[in-house]
Protein backbone atom coordinates (compact mmCIF):
# COMPACT_ATOMS: atom_id res chain seq x y z
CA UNK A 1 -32.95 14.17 73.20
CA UNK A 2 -32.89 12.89 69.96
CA UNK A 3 -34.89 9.06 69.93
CA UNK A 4 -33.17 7.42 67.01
CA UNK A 5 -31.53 4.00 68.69
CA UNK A 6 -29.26 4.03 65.63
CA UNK A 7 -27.96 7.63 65.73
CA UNK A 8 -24.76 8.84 67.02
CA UNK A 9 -22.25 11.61 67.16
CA UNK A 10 -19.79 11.84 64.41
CA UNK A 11 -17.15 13.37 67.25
CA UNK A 12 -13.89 11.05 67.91
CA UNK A 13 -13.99 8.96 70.55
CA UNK A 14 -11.73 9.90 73.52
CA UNK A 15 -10.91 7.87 76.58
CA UNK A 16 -11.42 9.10 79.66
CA UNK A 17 -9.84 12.41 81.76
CA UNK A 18 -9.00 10.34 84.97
CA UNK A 19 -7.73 12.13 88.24
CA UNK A 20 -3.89 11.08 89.07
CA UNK A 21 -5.33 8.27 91.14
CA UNK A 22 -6.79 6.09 88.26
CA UNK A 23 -5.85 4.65 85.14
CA UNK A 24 -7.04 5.82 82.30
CA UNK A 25 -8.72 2.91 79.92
CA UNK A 26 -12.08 2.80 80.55
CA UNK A 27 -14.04 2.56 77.33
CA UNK A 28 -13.85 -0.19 74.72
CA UNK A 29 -10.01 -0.09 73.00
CA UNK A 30 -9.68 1.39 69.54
CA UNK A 31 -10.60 -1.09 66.85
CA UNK A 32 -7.63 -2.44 64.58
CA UNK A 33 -6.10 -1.01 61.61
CA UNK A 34 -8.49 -1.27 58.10
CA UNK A 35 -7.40 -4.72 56.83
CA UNK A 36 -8.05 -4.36 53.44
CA UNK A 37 -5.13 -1.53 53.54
CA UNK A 38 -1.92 -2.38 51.47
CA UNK A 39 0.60 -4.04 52.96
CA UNK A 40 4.08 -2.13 53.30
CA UNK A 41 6.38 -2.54 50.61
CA UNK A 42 10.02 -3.70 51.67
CA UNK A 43 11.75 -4.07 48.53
CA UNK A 44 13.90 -1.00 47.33
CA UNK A 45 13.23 0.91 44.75
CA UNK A 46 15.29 1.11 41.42
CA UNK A 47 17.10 4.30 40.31
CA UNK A 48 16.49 3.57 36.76
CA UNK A 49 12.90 3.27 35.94
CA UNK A 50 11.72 0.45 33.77
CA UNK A 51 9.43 0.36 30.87
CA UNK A 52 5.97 0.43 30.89
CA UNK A 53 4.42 -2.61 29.75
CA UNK A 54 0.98 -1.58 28.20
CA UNK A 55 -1.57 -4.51 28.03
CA UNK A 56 -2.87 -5.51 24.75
CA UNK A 57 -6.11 -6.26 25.99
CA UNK A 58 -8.09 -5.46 29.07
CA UNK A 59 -7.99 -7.12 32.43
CA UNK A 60 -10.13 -9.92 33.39
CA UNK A 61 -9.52 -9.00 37.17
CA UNK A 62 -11.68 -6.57 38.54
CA UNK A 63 -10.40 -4.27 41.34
CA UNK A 64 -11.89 -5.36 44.30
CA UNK A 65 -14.49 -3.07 46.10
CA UNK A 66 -13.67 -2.41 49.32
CA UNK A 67 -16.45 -2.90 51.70
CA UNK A 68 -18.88 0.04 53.03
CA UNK A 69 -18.40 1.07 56.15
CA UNK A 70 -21.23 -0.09 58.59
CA UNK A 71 -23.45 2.55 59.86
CA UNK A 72 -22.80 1.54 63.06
CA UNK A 73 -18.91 1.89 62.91
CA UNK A 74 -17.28 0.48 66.02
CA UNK A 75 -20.32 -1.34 66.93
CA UNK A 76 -20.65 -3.81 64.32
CA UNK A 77 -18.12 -6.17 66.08
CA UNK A 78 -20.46 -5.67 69.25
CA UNK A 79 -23.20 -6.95 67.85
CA UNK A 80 -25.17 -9.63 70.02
CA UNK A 81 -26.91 -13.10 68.96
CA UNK A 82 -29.72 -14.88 70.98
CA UNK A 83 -28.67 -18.35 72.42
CA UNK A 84 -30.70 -19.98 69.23
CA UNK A 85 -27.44 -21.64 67.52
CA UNK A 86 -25.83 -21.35 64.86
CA UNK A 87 -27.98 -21.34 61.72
CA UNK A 88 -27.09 -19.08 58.72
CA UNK A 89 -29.84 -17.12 56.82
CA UNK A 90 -31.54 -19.14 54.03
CA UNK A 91 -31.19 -17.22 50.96
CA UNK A 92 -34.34 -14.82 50.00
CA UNK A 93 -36.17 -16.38 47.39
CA UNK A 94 -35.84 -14.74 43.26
CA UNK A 95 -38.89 -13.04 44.09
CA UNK A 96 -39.65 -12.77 47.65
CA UNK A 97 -43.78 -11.48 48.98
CA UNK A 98 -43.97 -8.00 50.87
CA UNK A 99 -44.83 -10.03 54.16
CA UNK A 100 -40.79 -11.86 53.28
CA UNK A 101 -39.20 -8.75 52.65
CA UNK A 102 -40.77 -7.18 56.63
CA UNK A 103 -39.69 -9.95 58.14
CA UNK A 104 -36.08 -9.64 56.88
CA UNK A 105 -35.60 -6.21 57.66
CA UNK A 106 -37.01 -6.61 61.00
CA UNK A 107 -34.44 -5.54 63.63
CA UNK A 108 -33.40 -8.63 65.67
CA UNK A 109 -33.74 -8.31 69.39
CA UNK A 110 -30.52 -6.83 70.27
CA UNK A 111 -31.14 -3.74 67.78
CA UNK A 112 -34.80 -3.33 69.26
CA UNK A 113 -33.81 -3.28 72.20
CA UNK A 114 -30.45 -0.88 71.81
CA UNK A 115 -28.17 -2.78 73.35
CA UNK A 116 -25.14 -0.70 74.15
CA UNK A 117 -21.86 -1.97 75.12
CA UNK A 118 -19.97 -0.22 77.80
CA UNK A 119 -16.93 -2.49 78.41
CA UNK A 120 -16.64 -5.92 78.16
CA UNK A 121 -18.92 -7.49 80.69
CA UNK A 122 -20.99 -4.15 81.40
CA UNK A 123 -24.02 -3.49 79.18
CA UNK A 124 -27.30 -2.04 79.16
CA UNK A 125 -30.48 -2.61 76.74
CA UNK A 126 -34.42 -1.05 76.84
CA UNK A 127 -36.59 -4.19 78.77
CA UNK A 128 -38.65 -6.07 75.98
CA UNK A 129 -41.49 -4.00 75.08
CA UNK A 130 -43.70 -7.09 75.46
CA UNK A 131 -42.80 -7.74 78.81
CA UNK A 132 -43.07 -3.65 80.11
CA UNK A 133 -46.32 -3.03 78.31
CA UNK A 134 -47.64 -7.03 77.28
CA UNK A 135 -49.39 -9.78 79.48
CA UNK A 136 -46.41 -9.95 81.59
CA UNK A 137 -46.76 -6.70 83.23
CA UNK A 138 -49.93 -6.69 84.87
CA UNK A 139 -47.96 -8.83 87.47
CA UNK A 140 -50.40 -11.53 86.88
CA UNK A 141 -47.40 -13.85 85.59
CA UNK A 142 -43.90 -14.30 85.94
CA UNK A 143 -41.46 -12.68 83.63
CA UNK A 144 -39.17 -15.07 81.69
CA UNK A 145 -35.69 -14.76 82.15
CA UNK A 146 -33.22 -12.50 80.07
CA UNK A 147 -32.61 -13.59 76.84
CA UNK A 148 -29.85 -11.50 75.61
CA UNK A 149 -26.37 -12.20 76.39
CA UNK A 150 -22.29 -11.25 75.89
CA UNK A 151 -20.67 -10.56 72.59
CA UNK A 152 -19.18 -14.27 73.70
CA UNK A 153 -22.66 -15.68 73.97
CA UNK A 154 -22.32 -15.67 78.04
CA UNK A 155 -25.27 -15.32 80.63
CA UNK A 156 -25.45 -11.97 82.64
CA UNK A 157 -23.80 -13.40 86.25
CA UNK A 158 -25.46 -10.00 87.64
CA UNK A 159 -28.79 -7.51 86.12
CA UNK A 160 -29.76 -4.02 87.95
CA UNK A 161 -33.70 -4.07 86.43
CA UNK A 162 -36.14 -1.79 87.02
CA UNK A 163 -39.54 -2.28 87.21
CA UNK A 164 -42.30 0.28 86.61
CA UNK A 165 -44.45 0.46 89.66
CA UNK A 166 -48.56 -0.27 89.09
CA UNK A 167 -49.76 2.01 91.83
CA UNK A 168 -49.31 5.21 92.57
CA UNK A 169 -49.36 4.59 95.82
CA UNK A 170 -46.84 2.48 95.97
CA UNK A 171 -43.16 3.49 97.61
CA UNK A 172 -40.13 3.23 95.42
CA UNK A 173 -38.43 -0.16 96.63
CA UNK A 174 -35.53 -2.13 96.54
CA UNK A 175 -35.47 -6.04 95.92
CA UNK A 176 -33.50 -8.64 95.22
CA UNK A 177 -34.22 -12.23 93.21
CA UNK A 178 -32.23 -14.94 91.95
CA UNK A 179 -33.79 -16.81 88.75
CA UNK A 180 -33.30 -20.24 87.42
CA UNK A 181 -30.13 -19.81 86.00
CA UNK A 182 -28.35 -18.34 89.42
CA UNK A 183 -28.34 -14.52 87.63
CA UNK A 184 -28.37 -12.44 90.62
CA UNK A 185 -31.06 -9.27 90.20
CA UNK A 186 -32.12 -6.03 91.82
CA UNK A 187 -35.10 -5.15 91.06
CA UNK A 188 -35.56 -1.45 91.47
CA UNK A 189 -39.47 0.09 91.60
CA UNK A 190 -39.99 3.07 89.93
CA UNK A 191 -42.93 5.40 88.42
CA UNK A 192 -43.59 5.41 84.68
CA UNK A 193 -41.78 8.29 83.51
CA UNK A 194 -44.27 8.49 80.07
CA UNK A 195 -47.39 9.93 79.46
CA UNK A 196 -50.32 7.84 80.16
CA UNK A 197 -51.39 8.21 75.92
CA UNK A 198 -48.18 6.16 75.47
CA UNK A 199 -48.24 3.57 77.77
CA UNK A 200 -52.06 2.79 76.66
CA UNK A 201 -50.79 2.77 73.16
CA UNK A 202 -47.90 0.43 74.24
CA UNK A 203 -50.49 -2.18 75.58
CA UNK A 204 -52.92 -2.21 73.11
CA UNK A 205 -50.17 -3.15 70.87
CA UNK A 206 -48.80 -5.82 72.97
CA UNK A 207 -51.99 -7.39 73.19
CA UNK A 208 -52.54 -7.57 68.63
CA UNK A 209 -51.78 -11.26 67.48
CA UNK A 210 -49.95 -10.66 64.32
CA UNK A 211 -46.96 -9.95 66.00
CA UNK A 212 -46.22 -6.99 64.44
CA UNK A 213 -47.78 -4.32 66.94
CA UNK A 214 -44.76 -3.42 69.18
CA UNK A 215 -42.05 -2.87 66.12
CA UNK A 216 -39.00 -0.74 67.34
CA UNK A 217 -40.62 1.72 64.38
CA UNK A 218 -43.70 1.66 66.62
CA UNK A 219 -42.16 2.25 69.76
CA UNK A 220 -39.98 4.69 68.83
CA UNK A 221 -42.69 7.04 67.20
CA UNK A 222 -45.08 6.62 70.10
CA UNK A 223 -42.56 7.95 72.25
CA UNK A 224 -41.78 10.75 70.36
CA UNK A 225 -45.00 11.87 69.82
CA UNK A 226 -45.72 11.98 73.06
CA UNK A 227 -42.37 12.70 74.93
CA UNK A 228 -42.51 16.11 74.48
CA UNK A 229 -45.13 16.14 77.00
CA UNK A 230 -42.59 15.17 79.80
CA UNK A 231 -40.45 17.75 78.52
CA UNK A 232 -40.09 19.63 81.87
CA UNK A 233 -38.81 16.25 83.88
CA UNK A 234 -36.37 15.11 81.29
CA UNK A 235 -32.99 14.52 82.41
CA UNK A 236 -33.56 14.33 85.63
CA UNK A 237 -33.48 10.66 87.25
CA UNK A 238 -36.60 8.93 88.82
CA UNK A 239 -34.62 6.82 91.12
CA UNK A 240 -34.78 7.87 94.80
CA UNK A 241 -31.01 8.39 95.98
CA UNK A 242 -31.27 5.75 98.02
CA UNK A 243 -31.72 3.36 94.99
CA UNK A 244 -29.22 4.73 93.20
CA UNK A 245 -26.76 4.34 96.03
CA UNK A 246 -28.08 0.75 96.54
CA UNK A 247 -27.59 0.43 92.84
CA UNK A 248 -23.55 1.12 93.52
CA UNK A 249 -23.37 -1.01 95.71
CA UNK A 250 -24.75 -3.45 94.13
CA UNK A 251 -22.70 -3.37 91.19
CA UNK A 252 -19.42 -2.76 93.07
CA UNK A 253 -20.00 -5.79 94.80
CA UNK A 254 -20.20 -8.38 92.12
CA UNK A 255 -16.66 -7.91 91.67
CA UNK A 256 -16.23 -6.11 88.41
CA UNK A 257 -12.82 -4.44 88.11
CA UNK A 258 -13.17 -1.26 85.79
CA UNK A 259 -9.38 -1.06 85.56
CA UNK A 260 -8.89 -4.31 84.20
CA UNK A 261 -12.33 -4.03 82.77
CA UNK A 262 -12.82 -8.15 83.99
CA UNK A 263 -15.34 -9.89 86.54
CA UNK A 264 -18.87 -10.17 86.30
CA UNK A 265 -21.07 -9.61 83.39
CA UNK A 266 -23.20 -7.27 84.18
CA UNK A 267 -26.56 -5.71 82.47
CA UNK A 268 -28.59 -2.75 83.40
CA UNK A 269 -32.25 -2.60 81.72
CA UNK A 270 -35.36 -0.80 82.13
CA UNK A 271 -38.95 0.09 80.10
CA UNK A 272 -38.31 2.14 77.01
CA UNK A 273 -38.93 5.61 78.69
CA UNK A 274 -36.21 5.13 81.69
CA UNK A 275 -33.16 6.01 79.54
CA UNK A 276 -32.12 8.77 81.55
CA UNK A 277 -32.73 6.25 84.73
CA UNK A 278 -30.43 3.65 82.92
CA UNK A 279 -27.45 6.03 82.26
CA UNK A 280 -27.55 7.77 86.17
CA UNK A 281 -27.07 3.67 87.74
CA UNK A 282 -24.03 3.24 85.23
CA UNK A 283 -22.32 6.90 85.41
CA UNK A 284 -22.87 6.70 89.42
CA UNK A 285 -21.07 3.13 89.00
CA UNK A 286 -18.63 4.26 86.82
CA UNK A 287 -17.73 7.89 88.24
CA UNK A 288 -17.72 5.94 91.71
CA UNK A 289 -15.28 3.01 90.61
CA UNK A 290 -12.82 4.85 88.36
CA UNK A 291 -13.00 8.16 90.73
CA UNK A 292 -14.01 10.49 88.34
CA UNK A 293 -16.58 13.00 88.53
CA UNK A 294 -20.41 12.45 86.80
CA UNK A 295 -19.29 15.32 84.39
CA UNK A 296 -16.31 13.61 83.23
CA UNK A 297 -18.33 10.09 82.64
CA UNK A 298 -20.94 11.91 80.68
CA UNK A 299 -18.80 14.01 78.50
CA UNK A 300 -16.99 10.57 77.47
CA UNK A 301 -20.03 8.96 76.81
CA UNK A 302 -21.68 12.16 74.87
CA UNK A 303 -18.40 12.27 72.86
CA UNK A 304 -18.02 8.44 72.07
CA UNK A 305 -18.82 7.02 68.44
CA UNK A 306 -19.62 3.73 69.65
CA UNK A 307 -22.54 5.14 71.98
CA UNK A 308 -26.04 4.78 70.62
CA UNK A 309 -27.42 8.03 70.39
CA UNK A 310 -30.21 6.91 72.56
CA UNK A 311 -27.88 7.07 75.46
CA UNK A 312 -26.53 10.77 74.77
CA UNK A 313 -27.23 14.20 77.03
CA UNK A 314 -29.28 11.73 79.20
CA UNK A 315 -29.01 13.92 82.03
CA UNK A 316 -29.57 17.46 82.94
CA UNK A 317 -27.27 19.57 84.84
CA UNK A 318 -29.90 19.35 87.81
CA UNK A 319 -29.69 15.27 86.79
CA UNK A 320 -26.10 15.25 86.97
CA UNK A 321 -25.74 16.95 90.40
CA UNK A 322 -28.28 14.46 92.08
CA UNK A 323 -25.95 11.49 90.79
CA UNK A 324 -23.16 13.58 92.01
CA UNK A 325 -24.35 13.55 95.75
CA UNK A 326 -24.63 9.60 95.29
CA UNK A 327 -20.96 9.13 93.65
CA UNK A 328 -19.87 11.34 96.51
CA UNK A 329 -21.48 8.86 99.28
CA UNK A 330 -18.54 7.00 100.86
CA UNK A 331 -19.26 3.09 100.84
């Protein structure tokens, strides 16, 4: 599974194959027509052509450029701000220092952190890498509370988190909390799903005081370098069924209609090596709610140009039979 959180498919997206029982928008509708395409002429044309005018001199009018296409097609109108108003970009300076020009093409939160949206009001994003590997996760302190939000700049009403469990001998559980703001969380325990190389890398990275240590660069070639260690276990979801069926429920109950695609807002997150985790709560959700099969959810997903590439062939077929069992658990 490729671990670029910029890459995607170049396939067309398609909307779901629902059975006759559902309706079939699910996914995010197709953006408008290009703008800067010319406008339909209404005026007839003349039988008798006209002269040419030539111009004596050249133009002072340039043709306009039209603007390059994002590399993240779709998603650029998804993109997310923190809650930190609004305050535009000071100009770089003529002839900006090396430390400047980092800082500027560091990936704000929302890219770090590969936040994907699903529909509107259903998301999901990799925890903060400070919080899974920093100070914050030796339980010793209390996390702060989630900092992204809505393409509107709304709080989460609802987050399914899951937590990475500090003992082995420690049983998968189930929790719920309610922070300061009223967001409503379960907290799901799980067992790291890395190699042990990685998540001491991760800390001792969190814990350097320039700031600079736990990069999405960083991250992102730690885990590739030692993913391939896992390699037998990926695709295949850590979650006990019973979490994933609490999960469901969970997320069913808040209220969220996926016809209508309204309700609550609603954000699924984990530690940076639970993506296959993240994508079995929100297909089990989804398959459950629209009454499709896993198979059908994934293949939309797979095939969809505004999924991160991250969030692609998550599952194995062996994955994708174990979420089936769940979706197939009658409430």
């Amino acid at each position: 599974m490729a671990m670029d959180c910029h890459s995607y498919a170049s396939s067309s997206s398609n909307r779901l194959s629902p059975t006759p029982t559902t309706s079939s928008s699910m996914y995010p509708p197709t953006p408008l027509n290009d703008p800067y395409s010319p406008a339909p002429s209404w005026t007839k044309a003349s039988r008798r052509r006209k002269p040419m005018i030539t111009m004596s001199r050249p133009s002072d009018v340039s043709i306009p450029q039209l603007p390059k296409l994002s590399s993240f097609g779709s998603l650029q109108r998804l993109r997310e701000h923190l809650p930190y108003g609004n305050r535009d970009s000071p100009p770089p300076p003529s002839q900006p220092s090396s430390h400047l020009v980092q800082r500027h093409l560091r990936p704000q939160k929302n890219e770090s952190r590969c936040l994907q949206y699903v529909m509107p009001g259903l998301y999901m994003a990799f925890e903060d890498d400070n919080i899974s590997f920093g100070a914050s996760s030796d339980g010793t302190s209390f996390p702060p509370d989630e900092e992204l939000r809505t393409n509107l700049g709304q709080r989460f009403t609802h987050i399914v988190k899951l937590t990475t469990l500090k003992n082995s001998s420690d049983a998968p559980d189930v929790a719920h909390t309610v922070d300061s703001n009223q967001t409503q969380a379960m907290n799901l325990g799980v067992f790291s799903n890395s190699h042990h190389l990685f998540d001491l890398r991760m800390r001792i990275l969190a814990s350097e005081i320039d700031g600079d240590g736990l990069s999405p660069d960083a991250a992102e070639k730690l885990y590739t370098e030692y993913g391939d260690i896992n390699e037998p276990y990926t695709g295949i979801p850590l979650l006990t069924p019973r979490q994933l069926l609490a999960s469901r429920e969970f997320m069913a109950g808040t209220g969220y209609d996926v016809r209508r695609r309204q309700g609550a807002r609603i954000l699924i997150t984990a530690p940076r090596d639970h993506c296959t985790d993240m994508v079995s709560i929100l297909v089990c959700f989804l398959a459950h709610a629209s009454r499709n099969t896993v198979q059908v959810v994934l293949q939309e997903i797979d095939k969809h140009e505004g999924f991160l590439g991250i969030w692609k062939n998550a599952l194995s077929e062996h994955g994708v039979s174990m979420v089936q069992d769940v979706v197939d658990v009658r409430s």
